[in-house]
Structures are given as structure tokens and as C-alpha cells.
PDB file of N, CA and C in Angstrom:
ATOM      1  N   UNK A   1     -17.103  46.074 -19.757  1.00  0.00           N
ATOM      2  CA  UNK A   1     -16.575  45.409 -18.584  1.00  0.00           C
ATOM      3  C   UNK A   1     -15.694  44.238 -19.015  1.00  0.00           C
ATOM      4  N   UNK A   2     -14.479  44.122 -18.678  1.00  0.00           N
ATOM      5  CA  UNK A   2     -13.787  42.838 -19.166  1.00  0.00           C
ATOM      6  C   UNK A   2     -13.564  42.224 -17.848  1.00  0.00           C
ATOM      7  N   UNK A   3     -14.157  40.996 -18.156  1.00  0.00           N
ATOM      8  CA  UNK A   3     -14.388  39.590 -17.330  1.00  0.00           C
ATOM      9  C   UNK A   3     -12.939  38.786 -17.154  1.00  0.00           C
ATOM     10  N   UNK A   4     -12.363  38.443 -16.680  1.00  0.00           N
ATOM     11  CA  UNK A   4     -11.290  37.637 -16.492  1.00  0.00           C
ATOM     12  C   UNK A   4     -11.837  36.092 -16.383  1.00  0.00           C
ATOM     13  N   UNK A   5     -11.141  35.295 -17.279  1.00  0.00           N
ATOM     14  CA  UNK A   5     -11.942  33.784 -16.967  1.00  0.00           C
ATOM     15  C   UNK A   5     -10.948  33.291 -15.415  1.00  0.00           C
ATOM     16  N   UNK A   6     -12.054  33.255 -14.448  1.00  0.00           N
ATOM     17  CA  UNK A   6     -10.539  32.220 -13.627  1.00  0.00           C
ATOM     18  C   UNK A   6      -9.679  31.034 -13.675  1.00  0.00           C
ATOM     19  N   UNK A   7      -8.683  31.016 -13.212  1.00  0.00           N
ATOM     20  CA  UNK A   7      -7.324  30.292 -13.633  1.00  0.00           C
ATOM     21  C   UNK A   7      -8.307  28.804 -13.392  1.00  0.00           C
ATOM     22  N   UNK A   8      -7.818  27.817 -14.505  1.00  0.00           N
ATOM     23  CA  UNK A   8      -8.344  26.480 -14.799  1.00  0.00           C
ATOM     24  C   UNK A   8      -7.540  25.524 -13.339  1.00  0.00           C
ATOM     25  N   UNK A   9      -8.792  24.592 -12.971  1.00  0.00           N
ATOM     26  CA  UNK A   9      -8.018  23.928 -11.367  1.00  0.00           C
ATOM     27  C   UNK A   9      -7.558  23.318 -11.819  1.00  0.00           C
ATOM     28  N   UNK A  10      -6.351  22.825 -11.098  1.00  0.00           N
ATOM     29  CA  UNK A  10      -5.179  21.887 -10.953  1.00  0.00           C
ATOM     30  C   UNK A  10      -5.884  20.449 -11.226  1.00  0.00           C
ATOM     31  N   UNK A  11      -5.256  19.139 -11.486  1.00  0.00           N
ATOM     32  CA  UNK A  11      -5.818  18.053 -11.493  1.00  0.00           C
ATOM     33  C   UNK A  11      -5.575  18.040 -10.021  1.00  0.00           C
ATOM     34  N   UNK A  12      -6.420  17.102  -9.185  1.00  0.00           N
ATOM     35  CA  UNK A  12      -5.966  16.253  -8.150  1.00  0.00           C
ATOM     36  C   UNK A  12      -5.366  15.450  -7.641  1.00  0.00           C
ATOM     37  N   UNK A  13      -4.196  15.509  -8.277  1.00  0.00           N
ATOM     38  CA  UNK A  13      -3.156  14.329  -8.593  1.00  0.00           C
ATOM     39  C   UNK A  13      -2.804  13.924  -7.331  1.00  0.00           C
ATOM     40  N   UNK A  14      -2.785  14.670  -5.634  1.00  0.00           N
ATOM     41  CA  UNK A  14      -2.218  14.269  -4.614  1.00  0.00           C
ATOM     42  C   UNK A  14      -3.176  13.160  -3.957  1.00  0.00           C
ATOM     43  N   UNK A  15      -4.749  13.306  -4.446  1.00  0.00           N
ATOM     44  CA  UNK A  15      -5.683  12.411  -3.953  1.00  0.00           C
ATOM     45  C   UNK A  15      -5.450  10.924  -4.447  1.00  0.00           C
ATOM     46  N   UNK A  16      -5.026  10.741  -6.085  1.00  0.00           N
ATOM     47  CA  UNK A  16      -4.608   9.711  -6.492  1.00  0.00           C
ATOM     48  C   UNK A  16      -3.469   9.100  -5.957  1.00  0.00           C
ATOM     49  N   UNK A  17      -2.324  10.193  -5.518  1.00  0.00           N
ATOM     50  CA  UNK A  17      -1.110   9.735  -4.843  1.00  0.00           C
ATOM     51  C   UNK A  17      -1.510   8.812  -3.773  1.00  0.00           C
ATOM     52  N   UNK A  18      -2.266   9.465  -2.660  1.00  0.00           N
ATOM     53  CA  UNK A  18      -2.546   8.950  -1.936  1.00  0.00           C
ATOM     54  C   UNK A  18      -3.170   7.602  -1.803  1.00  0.00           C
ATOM     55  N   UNK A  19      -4.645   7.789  -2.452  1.00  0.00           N
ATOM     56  CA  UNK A  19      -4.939   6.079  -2.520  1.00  0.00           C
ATOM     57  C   UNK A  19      -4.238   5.237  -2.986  1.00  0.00           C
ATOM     58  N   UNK A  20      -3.278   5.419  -3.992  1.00  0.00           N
ATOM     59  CA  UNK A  20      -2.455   4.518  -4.571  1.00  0.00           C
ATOM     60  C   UNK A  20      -1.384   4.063  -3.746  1.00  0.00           C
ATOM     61  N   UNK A  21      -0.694   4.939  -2.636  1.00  0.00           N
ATOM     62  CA  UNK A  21      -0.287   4.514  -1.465  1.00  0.00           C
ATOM     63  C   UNK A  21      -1.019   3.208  -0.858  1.00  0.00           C
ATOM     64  N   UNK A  22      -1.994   3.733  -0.317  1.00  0.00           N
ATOM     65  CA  UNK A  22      -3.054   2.923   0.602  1.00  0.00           C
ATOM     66  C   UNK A  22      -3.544   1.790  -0.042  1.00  0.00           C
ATOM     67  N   UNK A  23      -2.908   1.784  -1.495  1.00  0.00           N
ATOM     68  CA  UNK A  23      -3.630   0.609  -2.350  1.00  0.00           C
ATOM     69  C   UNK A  23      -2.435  -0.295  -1.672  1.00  0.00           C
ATOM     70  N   UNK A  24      -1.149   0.295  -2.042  1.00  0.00           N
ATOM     71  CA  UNK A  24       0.251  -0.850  -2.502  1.00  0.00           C
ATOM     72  C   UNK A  24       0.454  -1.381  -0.609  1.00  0.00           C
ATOM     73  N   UNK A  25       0.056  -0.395   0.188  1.00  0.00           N
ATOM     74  CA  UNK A  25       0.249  -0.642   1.584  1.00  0.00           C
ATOM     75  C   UNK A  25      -0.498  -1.513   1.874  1.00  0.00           C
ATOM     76  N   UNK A  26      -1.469  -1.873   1.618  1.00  0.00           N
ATOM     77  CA  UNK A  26      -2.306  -2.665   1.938  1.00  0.00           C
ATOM     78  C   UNK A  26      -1.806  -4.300   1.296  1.00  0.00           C
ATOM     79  N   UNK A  27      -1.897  -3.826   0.027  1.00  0.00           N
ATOM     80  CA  UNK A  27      -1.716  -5.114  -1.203  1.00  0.00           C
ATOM     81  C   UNK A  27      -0.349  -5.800  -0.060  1.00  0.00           C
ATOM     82  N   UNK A  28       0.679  -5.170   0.135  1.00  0.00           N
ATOM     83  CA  UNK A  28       1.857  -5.904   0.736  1.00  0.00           C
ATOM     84  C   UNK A  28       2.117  -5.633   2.036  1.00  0.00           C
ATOM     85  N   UNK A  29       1.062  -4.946   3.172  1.00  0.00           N
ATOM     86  CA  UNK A  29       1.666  -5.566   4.322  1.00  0.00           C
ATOM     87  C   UNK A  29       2.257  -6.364   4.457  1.00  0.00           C
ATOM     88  N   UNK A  30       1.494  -7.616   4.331  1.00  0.00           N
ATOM     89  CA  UNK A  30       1.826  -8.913   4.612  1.00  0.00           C
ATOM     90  C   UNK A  30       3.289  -9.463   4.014  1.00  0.00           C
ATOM     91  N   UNK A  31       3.914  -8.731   3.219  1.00  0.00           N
ATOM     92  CA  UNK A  31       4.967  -9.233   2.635  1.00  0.00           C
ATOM     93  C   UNK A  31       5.844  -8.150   3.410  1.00  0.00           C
ATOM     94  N   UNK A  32       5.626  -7.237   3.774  1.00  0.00           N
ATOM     95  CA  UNK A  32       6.606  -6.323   4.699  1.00  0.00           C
ATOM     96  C   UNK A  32       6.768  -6.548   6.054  1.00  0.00           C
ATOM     97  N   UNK A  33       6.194  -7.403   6.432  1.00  0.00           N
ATOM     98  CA  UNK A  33       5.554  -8.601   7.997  1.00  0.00           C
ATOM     99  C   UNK A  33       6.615  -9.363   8.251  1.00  0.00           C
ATOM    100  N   UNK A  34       6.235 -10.376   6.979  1.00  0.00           N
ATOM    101  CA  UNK A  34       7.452 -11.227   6.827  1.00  0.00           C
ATOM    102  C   UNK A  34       8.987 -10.860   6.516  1.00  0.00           C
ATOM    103  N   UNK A  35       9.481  -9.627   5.876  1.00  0.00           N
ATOM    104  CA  UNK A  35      10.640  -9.452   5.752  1.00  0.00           C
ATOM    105  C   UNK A  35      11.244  -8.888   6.916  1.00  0.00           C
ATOM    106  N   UNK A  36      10.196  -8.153   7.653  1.00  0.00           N
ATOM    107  CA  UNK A  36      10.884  -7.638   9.149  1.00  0.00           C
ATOM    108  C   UNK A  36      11.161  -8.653   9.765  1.00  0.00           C
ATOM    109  N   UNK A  37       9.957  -9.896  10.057  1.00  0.00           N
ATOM    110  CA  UNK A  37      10.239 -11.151  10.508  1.00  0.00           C
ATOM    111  C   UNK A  37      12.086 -11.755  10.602  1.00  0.00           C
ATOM    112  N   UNK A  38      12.176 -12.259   8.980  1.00  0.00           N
ATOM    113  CA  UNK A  38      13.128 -12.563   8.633  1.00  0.00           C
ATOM    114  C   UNK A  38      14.310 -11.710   9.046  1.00  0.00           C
ATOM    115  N   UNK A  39      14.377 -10.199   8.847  1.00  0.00           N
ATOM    116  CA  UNK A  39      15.750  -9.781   9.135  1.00  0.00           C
ATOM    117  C   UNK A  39      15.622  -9.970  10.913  1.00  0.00           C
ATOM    118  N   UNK A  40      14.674  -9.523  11.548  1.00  0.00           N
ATOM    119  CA  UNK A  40      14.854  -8.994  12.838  1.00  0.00           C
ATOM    120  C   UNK A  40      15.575 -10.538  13.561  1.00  0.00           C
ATOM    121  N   UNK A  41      14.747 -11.972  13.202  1.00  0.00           N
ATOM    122  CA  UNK A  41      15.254 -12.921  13.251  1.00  0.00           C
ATOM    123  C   UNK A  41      16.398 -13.740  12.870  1.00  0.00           C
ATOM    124  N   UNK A  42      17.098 -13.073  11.669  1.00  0.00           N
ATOM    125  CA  UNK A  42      18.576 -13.403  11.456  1.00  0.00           C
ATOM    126  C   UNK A  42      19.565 -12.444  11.951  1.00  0.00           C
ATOM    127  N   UNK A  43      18.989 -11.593  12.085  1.00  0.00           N
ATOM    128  CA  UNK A  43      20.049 -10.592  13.112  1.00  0.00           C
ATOM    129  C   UNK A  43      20.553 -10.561  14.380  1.00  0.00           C
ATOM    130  N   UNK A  44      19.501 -11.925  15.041  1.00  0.00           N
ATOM    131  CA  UNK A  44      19.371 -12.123  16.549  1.00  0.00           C
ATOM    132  C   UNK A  44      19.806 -13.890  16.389  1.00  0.00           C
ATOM    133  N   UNK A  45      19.906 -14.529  15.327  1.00  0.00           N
ATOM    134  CA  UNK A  45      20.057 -15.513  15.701  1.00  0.00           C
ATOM    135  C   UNK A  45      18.876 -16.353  15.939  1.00  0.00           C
ATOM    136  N   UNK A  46      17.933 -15.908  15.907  1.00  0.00           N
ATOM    137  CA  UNK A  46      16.892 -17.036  16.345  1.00  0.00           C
ATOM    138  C   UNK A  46      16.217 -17.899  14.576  1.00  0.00           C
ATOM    139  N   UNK A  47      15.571 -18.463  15.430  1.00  0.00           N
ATOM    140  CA  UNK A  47      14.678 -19.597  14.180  1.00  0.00           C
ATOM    141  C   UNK A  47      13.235 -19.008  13.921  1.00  0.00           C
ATOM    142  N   UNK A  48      12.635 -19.067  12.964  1.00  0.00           N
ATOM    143  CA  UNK A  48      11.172 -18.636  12.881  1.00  0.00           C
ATOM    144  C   UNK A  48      10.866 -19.455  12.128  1.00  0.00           C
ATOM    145  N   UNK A  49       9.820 -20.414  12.383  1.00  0.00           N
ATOM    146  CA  UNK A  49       8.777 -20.923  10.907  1.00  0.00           C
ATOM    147  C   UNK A  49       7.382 -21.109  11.214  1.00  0.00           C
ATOM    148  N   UNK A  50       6.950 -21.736  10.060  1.00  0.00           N
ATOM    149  CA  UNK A  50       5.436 -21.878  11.021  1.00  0.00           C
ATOM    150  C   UNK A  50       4.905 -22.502  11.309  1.00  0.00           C
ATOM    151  N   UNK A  51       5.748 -24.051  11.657  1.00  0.00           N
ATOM    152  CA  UNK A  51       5.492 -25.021  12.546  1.00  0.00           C
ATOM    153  C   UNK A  51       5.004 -24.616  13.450  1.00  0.00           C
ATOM    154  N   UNK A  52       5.723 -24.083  14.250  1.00  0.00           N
ATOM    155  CA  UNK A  52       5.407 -23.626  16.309  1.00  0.00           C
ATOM    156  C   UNK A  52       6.568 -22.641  16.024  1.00  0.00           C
ATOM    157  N   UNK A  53       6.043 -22.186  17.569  1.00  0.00           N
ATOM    158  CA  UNK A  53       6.704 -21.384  18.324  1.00  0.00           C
ATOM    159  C   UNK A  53       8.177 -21.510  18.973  1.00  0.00           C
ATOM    160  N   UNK A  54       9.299 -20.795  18.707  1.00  0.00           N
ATOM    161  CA  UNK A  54      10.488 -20.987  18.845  1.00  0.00           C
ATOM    162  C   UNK A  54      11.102 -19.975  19.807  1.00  0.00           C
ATOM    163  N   UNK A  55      11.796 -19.863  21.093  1.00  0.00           N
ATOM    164  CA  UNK A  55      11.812 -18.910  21.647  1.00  0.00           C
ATOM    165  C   UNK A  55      13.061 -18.010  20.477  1.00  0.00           C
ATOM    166  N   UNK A  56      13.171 -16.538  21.135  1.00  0.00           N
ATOM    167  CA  UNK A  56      13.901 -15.913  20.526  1.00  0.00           C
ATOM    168  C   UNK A  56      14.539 -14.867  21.444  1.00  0.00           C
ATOM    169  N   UNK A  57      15.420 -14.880  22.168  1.00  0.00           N
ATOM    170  CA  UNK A  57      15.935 -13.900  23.353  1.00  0.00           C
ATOM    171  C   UNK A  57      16.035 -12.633  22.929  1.00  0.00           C
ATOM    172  N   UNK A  58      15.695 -11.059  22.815  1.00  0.00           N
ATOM    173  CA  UNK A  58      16.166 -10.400  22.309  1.00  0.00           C
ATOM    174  C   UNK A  58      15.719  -8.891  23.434  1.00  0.00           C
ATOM    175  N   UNK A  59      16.496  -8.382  24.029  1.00  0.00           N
ATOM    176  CA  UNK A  59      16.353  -6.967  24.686  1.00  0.00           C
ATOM    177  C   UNK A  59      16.434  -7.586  26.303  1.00  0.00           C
ATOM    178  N   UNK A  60      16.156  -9.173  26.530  1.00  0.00           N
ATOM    179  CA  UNK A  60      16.400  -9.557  27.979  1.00  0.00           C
ATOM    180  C   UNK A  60      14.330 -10.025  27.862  1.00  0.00           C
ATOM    181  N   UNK A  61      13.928 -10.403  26.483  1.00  0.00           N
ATOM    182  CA  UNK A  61      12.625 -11.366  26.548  1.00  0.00           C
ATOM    183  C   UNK A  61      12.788 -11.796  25.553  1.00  0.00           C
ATOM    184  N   UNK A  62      11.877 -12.772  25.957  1.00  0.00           N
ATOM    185  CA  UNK A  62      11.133 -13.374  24.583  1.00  0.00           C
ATOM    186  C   UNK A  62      10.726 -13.248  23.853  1.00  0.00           C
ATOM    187  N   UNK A  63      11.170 -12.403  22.837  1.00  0.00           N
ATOM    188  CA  UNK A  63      10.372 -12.500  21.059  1.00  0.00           C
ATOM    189  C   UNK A  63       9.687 -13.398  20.046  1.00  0.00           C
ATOM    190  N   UNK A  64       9.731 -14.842  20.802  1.00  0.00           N
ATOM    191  CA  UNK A  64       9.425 -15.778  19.439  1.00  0.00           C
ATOM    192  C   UNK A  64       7.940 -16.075  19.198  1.00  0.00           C
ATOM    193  N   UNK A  65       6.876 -15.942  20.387  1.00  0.00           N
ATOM    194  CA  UNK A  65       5.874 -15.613  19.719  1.00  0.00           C
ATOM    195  C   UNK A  65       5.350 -14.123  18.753  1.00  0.00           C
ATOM    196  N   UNK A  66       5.812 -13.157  19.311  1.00  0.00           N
ATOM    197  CA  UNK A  66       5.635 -12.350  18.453  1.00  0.00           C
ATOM    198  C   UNK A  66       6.023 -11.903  16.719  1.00  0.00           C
ATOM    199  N   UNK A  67       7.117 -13.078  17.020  1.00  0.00           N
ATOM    200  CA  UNK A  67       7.707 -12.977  15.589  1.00  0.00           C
ATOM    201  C   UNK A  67       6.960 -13.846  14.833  1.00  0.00           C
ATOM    202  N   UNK A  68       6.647 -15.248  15.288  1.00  0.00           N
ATOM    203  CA  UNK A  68       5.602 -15.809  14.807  1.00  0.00           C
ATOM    204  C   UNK A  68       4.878 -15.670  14.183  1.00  0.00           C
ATOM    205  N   UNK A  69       3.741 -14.919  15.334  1.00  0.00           N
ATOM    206  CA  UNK A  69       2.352 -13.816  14.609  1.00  0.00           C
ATOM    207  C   UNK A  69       2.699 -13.195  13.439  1.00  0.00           C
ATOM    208  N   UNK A  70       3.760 -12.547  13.270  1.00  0.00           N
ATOM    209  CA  UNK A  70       3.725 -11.679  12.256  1.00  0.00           C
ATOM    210  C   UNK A  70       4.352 -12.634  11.358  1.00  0.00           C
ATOM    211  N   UNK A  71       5.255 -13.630  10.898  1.00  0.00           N
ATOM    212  CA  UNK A  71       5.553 -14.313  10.240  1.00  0.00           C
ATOM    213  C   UNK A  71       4.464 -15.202   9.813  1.00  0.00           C
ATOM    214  N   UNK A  72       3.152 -15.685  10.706  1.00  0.00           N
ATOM    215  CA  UNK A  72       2.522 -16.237   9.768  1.00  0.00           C
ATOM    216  C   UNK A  72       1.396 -15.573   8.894  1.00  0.00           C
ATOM    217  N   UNK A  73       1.425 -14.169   9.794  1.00  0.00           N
ATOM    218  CA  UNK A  73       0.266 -13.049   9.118  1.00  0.00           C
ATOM    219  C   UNK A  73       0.860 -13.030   7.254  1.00  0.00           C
ATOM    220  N   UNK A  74       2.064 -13.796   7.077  1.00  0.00           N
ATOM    221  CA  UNK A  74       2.416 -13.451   5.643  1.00  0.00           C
ATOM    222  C   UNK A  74       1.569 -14.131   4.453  1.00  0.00           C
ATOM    223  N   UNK A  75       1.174 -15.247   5.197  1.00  0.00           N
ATOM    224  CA  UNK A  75       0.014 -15.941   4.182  1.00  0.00           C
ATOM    225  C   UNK A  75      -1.354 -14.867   3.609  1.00  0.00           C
ATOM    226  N   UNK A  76      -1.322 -13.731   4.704  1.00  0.00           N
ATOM    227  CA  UNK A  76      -2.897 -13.225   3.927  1.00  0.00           C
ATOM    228  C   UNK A  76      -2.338 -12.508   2.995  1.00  0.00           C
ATOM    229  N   UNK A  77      -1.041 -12.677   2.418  1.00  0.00           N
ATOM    230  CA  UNK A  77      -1.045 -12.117   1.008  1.00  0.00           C
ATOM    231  C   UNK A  77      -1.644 -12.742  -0.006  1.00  0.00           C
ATOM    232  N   UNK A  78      -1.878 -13.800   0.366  1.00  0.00           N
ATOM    233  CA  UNK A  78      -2.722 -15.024  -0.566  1.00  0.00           C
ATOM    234  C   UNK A  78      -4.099 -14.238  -0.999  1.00  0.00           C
ATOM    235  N   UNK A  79      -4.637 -13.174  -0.169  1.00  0.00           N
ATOM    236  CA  UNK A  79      -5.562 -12.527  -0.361  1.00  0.00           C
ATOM    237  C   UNK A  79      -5.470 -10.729  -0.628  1.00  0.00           C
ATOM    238  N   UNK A  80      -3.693 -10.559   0.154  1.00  0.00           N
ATOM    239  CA  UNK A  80      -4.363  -8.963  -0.005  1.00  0.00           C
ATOM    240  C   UNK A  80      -3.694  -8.845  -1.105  1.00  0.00           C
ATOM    241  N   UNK A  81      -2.671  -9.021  -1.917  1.00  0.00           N
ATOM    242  CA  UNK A  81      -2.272  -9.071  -3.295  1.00  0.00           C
ATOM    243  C   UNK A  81      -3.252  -8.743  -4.690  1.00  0.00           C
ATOM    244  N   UNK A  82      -3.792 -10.343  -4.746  1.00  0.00           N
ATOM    245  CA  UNK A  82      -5.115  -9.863  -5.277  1.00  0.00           C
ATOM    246  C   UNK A  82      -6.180  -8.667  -5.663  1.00  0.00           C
ATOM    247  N   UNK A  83      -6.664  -8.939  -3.697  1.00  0.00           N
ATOM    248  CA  UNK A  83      -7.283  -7.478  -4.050  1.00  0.00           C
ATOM    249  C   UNK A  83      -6.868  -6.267  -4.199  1.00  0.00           C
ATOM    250  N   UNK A  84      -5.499  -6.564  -4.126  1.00  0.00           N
ATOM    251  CA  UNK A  84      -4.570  -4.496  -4.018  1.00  0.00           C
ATOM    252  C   UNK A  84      -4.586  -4.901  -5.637  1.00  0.00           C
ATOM    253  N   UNK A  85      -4.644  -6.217  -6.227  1.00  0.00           N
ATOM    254  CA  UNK A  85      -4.428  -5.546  -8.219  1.00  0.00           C
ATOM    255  C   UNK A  85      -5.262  -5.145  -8.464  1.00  0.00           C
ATOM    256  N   UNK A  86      -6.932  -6.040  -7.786  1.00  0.00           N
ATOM    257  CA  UNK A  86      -7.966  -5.666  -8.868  1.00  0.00           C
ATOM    258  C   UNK A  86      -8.342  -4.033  -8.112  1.00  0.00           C
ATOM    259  N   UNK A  87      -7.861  -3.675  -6.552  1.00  0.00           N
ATOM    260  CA  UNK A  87      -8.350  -2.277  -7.083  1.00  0.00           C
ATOM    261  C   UNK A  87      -7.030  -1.761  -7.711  1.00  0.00           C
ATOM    262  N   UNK A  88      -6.151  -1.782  -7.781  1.00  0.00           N
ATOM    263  CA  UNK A  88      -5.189  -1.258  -8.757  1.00  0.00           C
ATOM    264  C   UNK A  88      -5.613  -0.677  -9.996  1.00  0.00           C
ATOM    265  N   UNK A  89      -6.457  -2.022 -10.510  1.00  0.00           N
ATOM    266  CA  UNK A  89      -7.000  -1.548 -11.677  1.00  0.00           C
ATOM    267  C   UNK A  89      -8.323  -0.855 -11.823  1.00  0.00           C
ATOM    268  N   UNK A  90      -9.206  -1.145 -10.683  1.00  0.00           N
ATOM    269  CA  UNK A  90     -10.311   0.145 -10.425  1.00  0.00           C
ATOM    270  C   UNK A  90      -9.247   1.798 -10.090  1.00  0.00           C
ATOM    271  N   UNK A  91      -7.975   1.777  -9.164  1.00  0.00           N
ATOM    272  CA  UNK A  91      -7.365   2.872  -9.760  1.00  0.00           C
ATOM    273  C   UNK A  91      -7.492   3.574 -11.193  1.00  0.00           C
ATOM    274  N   UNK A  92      -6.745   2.830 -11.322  1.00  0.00           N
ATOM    275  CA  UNK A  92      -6.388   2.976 -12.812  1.00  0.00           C
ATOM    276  C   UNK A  92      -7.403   3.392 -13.482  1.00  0.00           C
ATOM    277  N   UNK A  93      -8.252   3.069 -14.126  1.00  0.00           N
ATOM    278  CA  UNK A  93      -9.639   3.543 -14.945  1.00  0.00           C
ATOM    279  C   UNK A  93     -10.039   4.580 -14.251  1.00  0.00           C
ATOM    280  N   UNK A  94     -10.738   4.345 -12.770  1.00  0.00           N
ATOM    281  CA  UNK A  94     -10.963   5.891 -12.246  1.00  0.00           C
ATOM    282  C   UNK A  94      -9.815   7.009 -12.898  1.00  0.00           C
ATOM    283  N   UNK A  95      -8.822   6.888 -12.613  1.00  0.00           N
ATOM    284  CA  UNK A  95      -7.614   7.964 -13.419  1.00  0.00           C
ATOM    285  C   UNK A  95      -7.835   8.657 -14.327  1.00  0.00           C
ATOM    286  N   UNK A  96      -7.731   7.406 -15.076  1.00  0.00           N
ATOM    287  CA  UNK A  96      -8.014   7.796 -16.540  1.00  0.00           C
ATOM    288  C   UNK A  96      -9.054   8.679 -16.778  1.00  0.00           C
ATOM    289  N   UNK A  97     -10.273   7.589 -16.232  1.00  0.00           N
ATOM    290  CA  UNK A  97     -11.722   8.659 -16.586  1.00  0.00           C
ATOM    291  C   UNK A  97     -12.119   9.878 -16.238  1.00  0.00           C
ATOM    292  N   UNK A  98     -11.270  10.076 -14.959  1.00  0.00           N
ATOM    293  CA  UNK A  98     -11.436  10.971 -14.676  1.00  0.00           C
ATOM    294  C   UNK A  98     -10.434  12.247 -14.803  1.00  0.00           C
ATOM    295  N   UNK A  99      -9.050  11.813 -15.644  1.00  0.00           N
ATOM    296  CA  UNK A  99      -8.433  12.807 -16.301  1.00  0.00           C
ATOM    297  C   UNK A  99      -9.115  12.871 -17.729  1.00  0.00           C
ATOM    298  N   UNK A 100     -10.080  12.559 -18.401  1.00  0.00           N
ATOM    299  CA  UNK A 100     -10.172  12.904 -19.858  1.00  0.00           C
ATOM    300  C   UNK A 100     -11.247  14.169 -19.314  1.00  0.00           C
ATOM    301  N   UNK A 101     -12.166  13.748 -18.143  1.00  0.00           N
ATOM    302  CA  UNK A 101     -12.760  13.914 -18.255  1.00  0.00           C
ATOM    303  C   UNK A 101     -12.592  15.961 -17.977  1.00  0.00           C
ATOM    304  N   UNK A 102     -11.704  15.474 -17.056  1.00  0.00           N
ATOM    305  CA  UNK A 102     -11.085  16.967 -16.414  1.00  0.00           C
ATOM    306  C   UNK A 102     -10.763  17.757 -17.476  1.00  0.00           C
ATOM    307  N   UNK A 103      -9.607  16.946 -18.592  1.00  0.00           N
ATOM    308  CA  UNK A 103      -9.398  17.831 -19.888  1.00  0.00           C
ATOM    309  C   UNK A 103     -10.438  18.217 -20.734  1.00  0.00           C
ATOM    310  N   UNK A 104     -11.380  17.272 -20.728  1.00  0.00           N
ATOM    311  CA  UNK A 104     -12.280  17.828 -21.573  1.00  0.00           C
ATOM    312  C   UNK A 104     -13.156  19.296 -21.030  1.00  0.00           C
ATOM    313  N   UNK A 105     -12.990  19.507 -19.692  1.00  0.00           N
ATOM    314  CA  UNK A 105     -13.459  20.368 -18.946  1.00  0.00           C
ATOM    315  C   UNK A 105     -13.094  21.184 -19.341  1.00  0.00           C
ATOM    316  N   UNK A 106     -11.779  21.403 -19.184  1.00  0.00           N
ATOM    317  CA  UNK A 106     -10.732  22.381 -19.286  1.00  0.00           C
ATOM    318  C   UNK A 106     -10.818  22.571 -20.214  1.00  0.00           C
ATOM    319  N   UNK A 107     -10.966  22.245 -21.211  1.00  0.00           N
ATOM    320  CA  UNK A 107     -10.672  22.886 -23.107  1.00  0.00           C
ATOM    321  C   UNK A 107     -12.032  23.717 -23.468  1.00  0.00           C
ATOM    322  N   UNK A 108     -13.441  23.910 -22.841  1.00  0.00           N
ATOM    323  CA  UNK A 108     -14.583  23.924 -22.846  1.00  0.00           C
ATOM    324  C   UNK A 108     -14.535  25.158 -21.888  1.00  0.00           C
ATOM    325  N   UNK A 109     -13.937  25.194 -20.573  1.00  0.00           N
ATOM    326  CA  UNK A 109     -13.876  26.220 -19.840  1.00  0.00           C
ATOM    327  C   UNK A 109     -12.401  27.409 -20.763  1.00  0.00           C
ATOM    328  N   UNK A 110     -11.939  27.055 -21.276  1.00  0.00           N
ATOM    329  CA  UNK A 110     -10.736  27.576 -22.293  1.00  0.00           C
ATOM    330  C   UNK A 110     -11.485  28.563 -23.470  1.00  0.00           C
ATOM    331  N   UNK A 111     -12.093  27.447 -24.226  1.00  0.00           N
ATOM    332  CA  UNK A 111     -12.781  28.371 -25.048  1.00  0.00           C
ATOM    333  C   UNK A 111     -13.348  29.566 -25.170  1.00  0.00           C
TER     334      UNK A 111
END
């Protein structure tokens, strides 16, 4: 009877894609907050800081609290930065460990 070994699985490379997305999205909302801030607000002419509240006319209302909010939401990069490196680097090692570990699979299921 000849046995066929079945074809060796793929790594999971789209699962890593993914969290690593959800890592960097996270890590920089807050810096993608503030740059919408900034353009949507120099494009219209208005003022934003984070003194107070500044009106901002735009569509026939008021935008300047809302631009606000999100202009001062830019400070929690003070925090999500951080934690998007250190899991960056829990990425990272998971990766790793878990590509040797796959190859080592694979060379064992090969044999």
C-alpha cells in the first residue's frame, strides 16, 4: 500500500498580518486623530488647540468642539505608543517562536 504523506500546512502568516495591524492601529490612533484634526482644520481655516474650544464653521455648523475632542484625544499616545511597542515585541517573539517551532515540525513531518 503506498501512503502519501499529506502536503505540509502553510505558516499562518495572515493571523500575524493581522494582529500586527491591530497592534500599529492601536499604537497610533491617537496620532492619526490629531493629523485629521490638523488638516481638516487648516483646510477650513479654523484654529484648534487645547486651550478651549474655538468655533469652526464647516458644512453650515459648528465643528470646533468636535475637532477639539479629537485633537486632545492625541495625548493618549503618551500611553498607546508604549504599549503598541511592548506588544510589538510580545509580537515579535511569539513569531519567531512560533516559526522555529513550525519548521521544526515540518522537517520531522518531512522525514
Amino acid at each position: 500500500m503506498n501512503r502519501e504523506q499529506p502536503a505540509p500546512k502553510k505558516f499562518p502568516w495572515a493571523i500575524y498580518w493581522l494582529i500586527l495591524a491591530a497592534i500599529l492601529l492601536f499604537a497610533l490612533w491617537p496620532v492619526f486623530s490629531v493629523t485629521f484634526v490638523s488638516l481638516v482644520a487648516d483646510a477650513n481655516g479654523c484654529r484648534v488647540d487645547e486651550g478651549s474650544v474655538h468655533p469652526c464653521m464647516m458644512l453650515g455648523s459648528d465643528w470646533g468642539e468636535l475637532l477639539y475632542g479629537m485633537g486632545v484625544m492625541g495625548w493618549f499616545m503618551l500611553a498607546t505608543i508604549p504599549i503598541g511597542l511592548f506588544a510589538l515585541g510580545g509580537w515579535l517573539v511569539a513569531l519567531i517562536a512560533h516559526r522555529i517551532a513550525w519548521r521544526r515540525n515540518a522537517r520531522r513531518q518531512g522525514s
